[in-house]
N, C-alpha and C. Protein backbone atom coordinates (compact mmCIF):
# COMPACT_ATOMS: atom_id res chain seq x y z
N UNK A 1 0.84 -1.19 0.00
CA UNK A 1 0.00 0.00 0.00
C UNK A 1 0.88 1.25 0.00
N UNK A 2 0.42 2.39 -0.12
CA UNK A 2 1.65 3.42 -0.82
C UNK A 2 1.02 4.17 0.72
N UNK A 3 1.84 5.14 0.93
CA UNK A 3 1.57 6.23 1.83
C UNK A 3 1.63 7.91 1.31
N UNK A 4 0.77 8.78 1.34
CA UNK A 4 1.45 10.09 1.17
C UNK A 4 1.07 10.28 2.73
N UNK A 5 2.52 11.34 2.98
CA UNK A 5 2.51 11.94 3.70
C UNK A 5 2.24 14.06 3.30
N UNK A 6 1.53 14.60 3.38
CA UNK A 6 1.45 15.91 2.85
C UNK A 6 1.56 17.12 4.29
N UNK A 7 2.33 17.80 3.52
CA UNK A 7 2.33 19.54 3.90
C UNK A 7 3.08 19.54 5.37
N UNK A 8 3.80 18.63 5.46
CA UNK A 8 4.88 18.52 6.57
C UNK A 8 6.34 19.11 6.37
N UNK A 9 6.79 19.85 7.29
CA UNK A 9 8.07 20.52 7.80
C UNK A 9 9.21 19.51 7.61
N UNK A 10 9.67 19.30 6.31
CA UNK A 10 10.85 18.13 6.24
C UNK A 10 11.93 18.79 6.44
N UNK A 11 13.06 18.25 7.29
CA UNK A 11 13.82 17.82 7.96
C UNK A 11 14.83 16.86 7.39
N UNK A 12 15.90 16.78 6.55
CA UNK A 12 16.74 15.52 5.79
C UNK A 12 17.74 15.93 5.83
N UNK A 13 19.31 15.98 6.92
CA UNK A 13 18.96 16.62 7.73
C UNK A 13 18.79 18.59 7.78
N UNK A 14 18.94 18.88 6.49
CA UNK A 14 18.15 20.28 6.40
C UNK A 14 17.07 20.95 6.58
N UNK A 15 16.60 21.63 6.47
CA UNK A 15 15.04 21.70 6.65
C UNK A 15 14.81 22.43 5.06
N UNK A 16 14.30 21.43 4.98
CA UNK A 16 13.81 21.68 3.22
C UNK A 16 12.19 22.03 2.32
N UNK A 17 11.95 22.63 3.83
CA UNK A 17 10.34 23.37 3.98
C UNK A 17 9.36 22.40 3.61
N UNK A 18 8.08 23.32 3.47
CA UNK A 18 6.46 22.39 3.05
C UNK A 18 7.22 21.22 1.88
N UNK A 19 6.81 20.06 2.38
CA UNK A 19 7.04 18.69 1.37
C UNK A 19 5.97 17.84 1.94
N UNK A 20 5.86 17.26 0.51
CA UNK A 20 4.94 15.72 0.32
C UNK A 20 5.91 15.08 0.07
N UNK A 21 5.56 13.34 0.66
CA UNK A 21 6.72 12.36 0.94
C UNK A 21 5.52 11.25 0.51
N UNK A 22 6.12 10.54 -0.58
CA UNK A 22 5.79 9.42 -0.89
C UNK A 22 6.32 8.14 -0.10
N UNK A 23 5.58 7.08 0.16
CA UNK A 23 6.23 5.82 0.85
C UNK A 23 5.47 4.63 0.08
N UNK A 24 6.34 3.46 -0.36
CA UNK A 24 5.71 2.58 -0.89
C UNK A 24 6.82 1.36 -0.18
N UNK A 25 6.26 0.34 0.43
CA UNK A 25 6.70 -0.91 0.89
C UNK A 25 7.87 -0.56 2.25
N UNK A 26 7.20 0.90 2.66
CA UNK A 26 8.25 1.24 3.73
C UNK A 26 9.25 1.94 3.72
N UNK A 27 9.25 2.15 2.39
CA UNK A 27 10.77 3.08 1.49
C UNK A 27 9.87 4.57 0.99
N UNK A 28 10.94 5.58 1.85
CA UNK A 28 10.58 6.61 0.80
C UNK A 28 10.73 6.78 -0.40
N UNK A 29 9.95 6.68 -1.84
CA UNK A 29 9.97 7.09 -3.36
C UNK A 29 9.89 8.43 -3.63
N UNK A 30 9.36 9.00 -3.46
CA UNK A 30 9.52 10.73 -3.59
C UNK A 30 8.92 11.71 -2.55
N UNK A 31 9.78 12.57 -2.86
CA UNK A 31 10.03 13.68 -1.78
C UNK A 31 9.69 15.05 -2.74
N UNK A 32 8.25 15.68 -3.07
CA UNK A 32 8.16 17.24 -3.65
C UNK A 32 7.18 18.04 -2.99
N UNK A 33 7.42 19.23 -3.64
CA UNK A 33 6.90 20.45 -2.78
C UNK A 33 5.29 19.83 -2.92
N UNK A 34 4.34 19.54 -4.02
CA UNK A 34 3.56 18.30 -4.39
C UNK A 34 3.22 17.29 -4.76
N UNK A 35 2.65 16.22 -4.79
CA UNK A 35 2.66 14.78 -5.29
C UNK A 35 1.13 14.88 -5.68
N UNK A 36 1.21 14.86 -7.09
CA UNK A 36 0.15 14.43 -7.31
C UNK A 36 -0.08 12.36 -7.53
N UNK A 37 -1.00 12.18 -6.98
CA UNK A 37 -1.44 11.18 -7.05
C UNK A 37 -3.00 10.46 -8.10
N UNK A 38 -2.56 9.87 -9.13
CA UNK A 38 -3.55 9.21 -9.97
C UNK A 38 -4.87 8.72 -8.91
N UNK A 39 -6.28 8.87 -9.48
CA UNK A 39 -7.10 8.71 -8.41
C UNK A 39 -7.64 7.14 -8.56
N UNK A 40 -7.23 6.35 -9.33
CA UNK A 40 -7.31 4.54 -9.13
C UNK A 40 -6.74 4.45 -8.17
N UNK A 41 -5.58 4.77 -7.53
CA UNK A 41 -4.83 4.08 -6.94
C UNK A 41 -5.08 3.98 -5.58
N UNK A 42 -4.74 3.11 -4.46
CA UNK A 42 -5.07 2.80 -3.13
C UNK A 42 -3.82 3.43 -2.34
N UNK A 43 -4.25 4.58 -1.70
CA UNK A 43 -3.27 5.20 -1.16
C UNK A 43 -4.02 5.47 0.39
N UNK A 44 -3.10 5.49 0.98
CA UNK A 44 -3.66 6.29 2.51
C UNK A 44 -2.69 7.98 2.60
N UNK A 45 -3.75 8.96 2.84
CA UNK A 45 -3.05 9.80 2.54
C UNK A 45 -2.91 10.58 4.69
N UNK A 46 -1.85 11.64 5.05
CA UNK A 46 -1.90 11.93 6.25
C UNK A 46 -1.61 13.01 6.29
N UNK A 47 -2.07 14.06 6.69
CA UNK A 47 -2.06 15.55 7.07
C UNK A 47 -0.91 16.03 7.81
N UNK A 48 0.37 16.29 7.48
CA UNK A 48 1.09 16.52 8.57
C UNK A 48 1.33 18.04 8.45
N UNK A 49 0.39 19.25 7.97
CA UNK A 49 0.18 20.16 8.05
C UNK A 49 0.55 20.63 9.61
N UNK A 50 1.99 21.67 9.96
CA UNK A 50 1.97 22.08 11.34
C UNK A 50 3.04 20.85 11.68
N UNK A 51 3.19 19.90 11.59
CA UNK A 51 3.95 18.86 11.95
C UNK A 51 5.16 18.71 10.99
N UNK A 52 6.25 18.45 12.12
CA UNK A 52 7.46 17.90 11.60
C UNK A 52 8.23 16.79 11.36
N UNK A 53 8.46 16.84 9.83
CA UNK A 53 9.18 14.93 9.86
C UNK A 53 10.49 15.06 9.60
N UNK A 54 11.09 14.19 10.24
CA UNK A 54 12.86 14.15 10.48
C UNK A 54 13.11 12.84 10.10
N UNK A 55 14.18 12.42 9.82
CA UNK A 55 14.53 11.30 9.73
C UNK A 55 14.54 10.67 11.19
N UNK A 56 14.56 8.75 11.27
CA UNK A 56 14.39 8.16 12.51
C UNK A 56 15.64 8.74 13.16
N UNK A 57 15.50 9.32 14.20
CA UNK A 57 16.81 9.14 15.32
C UNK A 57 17.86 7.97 15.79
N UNK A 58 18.98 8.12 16.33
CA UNK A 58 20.16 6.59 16.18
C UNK A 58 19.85 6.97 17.58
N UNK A 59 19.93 6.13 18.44
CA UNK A 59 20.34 6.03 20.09
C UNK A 59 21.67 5.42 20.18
N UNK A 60 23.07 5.56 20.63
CA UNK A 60 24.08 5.02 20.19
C UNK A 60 24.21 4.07 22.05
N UNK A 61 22.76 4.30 22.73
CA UNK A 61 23.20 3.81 24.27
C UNK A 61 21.87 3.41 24.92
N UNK A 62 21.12 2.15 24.64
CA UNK A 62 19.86 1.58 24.89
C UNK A 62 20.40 0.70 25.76
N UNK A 63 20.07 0.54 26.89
CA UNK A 63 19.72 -0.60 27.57
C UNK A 63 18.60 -1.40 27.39
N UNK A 64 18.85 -2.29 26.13
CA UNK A 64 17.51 -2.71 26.06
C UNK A 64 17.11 -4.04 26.60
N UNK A 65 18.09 -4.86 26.94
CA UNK A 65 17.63 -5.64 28.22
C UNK A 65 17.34 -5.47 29.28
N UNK A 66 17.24 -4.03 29.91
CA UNK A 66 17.20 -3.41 30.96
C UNK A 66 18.45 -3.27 31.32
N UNK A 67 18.54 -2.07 32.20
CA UNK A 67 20.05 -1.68 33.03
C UNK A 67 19.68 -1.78 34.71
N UNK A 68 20.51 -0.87 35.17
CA UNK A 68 20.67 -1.59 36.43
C UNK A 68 21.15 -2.71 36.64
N UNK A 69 20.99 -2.86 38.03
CA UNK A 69 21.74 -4.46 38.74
C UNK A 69 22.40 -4.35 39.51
N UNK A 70 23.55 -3.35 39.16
CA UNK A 70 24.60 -3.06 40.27
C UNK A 70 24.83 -3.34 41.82
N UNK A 71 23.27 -2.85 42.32
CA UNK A 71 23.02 -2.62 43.62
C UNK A 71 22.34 -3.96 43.93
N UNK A 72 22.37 -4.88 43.54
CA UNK A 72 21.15 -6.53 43.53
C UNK A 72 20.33 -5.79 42.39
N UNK A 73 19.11 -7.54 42.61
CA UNK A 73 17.97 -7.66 42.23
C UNK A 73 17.08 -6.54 42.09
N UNK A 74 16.81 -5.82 43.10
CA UNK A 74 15.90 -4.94 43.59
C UNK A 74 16.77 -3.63 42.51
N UNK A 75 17.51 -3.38 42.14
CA UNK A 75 17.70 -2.25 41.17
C UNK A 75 17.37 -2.50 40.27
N UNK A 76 17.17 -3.56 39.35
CA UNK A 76 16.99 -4.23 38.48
C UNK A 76 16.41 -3.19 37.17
N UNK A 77 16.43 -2.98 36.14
CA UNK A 77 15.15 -1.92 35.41
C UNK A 77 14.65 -3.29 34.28
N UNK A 78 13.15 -3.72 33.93
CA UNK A 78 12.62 -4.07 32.76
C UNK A 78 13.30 -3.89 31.21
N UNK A 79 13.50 -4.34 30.67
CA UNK A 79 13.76 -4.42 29.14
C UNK A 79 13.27 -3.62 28.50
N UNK A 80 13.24 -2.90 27.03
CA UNK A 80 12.61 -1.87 27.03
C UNK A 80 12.03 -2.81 25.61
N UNK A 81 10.78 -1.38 25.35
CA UNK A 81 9.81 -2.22 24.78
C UNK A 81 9.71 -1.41 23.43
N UNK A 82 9.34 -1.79 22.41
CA UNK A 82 9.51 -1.18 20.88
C UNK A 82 8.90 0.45 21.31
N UNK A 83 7.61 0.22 22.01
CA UNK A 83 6.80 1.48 21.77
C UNK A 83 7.57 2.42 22.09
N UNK A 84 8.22 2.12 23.76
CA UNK A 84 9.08 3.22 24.23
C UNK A 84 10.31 3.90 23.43
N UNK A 85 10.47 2.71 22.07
CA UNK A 85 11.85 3.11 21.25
C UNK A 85 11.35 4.39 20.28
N UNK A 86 10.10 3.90 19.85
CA UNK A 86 9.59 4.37 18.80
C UNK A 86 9.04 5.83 18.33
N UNK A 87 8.38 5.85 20.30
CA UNK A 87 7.64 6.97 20.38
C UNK A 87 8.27 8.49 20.58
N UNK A 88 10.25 7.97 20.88
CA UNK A 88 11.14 8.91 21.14
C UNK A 88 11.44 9.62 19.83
N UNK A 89 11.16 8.81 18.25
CA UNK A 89 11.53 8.84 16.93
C UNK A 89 12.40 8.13 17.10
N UNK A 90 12.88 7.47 17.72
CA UNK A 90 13.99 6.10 17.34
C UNK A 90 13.99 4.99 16.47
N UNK A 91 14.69 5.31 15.59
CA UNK A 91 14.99 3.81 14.51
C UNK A 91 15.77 3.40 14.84
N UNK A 92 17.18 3.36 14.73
CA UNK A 92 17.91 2.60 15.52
C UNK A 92 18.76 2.97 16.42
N UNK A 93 19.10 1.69 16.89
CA UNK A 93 19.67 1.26 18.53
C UNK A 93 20.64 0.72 18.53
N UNK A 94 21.56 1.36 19.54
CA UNK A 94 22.60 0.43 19.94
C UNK A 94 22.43 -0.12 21.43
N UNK A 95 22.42 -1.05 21.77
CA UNK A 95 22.03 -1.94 22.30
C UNK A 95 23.08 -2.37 23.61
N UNK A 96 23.05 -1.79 24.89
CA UNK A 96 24.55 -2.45 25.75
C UNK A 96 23.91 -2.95 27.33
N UNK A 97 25.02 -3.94 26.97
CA UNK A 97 24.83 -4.78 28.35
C UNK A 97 24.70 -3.72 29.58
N UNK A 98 25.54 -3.07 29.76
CA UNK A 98 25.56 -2.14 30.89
C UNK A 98 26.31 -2.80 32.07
N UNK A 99 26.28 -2.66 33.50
CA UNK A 99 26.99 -2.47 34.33
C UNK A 99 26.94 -4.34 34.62
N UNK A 100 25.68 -4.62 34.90
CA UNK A 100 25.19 -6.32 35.20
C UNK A 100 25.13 -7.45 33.72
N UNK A 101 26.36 -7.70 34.11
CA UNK A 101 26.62 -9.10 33.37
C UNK A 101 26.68 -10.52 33.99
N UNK A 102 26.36 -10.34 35.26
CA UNK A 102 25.89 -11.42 35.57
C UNK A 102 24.77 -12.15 35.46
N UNK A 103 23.22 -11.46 36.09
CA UNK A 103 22.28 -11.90 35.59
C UNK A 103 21.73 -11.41 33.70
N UNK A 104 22.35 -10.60 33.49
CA UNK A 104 22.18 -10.04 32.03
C UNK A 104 23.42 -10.54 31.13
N UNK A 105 23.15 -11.31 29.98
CA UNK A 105 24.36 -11.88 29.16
C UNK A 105 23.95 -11.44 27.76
N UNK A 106 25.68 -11.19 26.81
CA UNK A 106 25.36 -10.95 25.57
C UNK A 106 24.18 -11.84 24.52
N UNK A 107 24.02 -12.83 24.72
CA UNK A 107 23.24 -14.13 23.85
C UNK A 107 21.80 -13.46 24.28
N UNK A 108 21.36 -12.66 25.24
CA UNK A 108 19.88 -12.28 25.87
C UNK A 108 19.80 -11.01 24.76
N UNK A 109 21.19 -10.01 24.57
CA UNK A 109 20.92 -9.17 23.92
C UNK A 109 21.09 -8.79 22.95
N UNK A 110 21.66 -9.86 22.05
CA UNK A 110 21.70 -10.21 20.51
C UNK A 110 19.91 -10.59 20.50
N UNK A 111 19.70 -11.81 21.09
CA UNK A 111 18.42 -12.06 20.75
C UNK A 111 17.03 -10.56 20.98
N UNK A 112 17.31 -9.93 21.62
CA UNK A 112 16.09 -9.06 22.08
C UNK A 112 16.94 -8.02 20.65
N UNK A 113 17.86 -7.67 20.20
CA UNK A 113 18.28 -6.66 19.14
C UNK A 113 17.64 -7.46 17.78
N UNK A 114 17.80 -8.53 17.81
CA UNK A 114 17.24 -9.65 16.56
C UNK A 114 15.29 -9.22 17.08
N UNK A 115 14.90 -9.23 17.78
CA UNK A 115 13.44 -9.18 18.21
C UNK A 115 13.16 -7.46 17.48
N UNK A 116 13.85 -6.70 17.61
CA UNK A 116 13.41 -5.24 17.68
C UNK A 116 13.65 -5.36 15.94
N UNK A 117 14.89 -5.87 15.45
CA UNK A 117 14.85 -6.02 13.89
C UNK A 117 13.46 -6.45 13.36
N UNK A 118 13.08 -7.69 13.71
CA UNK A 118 12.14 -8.68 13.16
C UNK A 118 10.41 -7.69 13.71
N UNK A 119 10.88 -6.62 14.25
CA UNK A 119 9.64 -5.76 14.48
C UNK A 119 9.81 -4.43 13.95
N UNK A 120 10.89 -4.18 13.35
CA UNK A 120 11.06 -3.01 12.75
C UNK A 120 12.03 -2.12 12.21
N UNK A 121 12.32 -1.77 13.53
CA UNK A 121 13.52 -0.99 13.40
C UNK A 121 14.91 -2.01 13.27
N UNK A 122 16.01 -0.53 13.48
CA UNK A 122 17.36 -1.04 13.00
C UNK A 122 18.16 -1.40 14.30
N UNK A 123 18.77 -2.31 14.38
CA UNK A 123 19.22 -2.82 16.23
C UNK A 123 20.56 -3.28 16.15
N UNK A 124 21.42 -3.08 16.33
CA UNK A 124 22.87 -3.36 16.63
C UNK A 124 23.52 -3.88 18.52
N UNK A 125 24.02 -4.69 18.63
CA UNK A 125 24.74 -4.49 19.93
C UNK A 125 26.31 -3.97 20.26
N UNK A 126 26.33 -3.91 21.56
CA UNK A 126 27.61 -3.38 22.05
C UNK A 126 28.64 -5.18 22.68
N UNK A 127 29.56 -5.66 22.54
CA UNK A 127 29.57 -6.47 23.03
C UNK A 127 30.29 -6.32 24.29
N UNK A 128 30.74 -6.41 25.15
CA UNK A 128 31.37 -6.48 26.53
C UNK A 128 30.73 -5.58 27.60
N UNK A 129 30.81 -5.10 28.74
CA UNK A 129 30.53 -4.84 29.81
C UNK A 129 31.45 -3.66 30.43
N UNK A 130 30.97 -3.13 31.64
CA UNK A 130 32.08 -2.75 32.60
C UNK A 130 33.38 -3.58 33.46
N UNK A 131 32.63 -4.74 32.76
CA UNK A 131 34.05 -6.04 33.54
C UNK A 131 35.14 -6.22 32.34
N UNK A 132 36.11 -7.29 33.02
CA UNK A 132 37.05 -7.20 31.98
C UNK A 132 37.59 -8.52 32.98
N UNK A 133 37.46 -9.75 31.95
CA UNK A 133 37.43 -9.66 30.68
C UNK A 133 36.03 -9.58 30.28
N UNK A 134 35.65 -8.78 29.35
CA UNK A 134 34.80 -8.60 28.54
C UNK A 134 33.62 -10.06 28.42
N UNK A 135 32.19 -9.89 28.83
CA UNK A 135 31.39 -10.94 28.19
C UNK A 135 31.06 -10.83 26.75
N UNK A 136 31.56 -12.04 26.29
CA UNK A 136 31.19 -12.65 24.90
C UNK A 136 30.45 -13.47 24.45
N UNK A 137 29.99 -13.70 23.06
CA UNK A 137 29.27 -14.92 23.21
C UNK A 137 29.77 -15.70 21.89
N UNK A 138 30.91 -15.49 21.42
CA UNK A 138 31.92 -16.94 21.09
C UNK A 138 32.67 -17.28 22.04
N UNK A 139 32.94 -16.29 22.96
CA UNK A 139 34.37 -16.74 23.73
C UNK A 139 35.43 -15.45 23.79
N UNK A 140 35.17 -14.48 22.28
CA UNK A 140 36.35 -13.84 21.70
C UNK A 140 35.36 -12.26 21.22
N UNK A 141 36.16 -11.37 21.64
CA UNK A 141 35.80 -10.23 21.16
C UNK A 141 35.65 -10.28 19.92
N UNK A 142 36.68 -10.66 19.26
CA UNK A 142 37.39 -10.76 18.34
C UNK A 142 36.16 -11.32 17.16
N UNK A 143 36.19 -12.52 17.45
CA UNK A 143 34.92 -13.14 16.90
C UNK A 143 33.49 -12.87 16.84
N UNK A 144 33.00 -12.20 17.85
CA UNK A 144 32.00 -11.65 18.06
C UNK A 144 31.88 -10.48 17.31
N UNK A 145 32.94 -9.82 16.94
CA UNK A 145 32.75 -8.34 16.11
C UNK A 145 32.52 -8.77 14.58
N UNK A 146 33.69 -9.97 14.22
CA UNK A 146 34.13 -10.46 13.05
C UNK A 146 32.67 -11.46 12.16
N UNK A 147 32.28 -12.23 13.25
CA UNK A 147 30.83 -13.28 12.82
C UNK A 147 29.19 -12.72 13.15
N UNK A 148 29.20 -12.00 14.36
CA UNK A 148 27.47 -11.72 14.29
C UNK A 148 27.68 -10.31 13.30
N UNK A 149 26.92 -10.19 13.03
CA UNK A 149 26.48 -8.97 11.90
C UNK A 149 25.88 -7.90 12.82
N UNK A 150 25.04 -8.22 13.61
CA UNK A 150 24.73 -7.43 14.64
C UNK A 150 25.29 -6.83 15.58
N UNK A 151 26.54 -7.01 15.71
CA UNK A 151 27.52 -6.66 16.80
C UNK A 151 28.63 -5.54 16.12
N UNK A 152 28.74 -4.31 17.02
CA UNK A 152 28.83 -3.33 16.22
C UNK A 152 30.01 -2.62 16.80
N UNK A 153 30.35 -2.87 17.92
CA UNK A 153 31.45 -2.51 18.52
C UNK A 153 31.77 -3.44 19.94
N UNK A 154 33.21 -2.80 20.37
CA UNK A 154 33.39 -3.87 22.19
C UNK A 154 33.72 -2.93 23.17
N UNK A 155 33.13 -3.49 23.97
CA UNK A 155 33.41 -2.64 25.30
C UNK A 155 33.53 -0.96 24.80
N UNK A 156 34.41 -0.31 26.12
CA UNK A 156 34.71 0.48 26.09
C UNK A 156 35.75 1.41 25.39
N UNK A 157 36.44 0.61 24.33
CA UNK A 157 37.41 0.82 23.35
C UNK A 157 36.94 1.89 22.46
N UNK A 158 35.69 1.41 22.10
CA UNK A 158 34.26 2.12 20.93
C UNK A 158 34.85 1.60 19.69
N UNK A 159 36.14 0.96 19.54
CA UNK A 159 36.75 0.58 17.75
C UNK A 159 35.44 0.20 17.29
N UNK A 160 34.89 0.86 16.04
CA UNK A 160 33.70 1.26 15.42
C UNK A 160 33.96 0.27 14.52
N UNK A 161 33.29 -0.80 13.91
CA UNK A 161 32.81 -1.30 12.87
C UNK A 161 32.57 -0.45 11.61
N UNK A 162 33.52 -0.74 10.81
CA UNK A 162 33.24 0.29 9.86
C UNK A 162 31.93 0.15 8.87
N UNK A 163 31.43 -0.61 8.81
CA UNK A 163 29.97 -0.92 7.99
C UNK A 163 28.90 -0.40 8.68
N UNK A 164 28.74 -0.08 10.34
CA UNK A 164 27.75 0.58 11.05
C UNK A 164 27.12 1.23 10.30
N UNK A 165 26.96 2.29 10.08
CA UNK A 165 26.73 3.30 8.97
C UNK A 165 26.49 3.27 7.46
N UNK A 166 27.53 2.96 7.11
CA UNK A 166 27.84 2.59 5.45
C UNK A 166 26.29 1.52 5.32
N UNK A 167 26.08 0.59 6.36
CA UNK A 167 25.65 -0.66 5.30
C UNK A 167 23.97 -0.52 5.10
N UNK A 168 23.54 -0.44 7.04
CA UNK A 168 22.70 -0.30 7.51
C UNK A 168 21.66 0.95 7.39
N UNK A 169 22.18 1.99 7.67
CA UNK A 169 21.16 3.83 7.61
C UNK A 169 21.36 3.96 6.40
């Protein structure tokens, strides 16, 4: 199904005034001051007259298995949940263990970054911790940067994956 979006404050990242934004299969197709649209066609159209559209926002620091721990159990925080990602304008996430790697392990937060993909958005993890040695989930930093696709940097080093960017946004 196609989307227009009309008479919204675009934002790419310039501000490139009143625009209509075409969307078909989730992909923006065109971006003009108007879109005319053939009247066969099955479109949903949305008023964003007064409203501003930006591109999705990156979070480069989600706890999305939840954070906390430090202090026990009882600090503990919930996992976070798409809506809460979504409703910030967040597309994608980077994803970190945080302080508790004991009850919280990398394999929990590959899988919940694979969950947020398979629901939408774009999800990357961090692999290691505030401990050292570093939790992994081959065994090897090394490997973990080199084999999951999802894994985007280690620890506290930040050595950036150079495809972050390039492959994914």
């Amino acid at each position: 199904m196609l989307k227009l979006i009309r008479n919204g404050r675009l934002y790419a990242p310039d501000e490139m005034g009143k625009r209509d934004m075409l969307i078909a299969a989730g992909k923006i197709i065109k971006i003009a001051e108007k879109i005319d649209i053939p009247q066969n066609l099955d479109i949903k159209t949305v008023d964003a007259a007064g409203k501003i559209i930006t591109p999705g926002f990156i979070d480069l620091h989600v706890h999305i298995t939840g954070g906390g721990g430090e202090g026990g159990p009882a600090t503990r925080v919930p996992e976070i949940q798409l809506s809460r990602i979504t409703q910030a304008g967040v597309t994608t996430v980077l994803g970190v263990l945080g302080t508790d790697d004991v009850t919280r392990h990398p394999e929990s937060l590959l899988a919940k970054a694979m969950a947020l993909e398979k629901e939408g958005i774009t999800a990357y993890i961090l692999i290691g911790s505030y401990q050292f040695p570093p939790a992994t989930i081959t065994g090897s930093v090394r490997k973990d940067i080199a084999l999951i696709p999802l894994c985007a940097w280690c620890g506290r080093d930040r050595s950036l994956r150079s495809s972050l960017f390039t492959a994914r946004v």
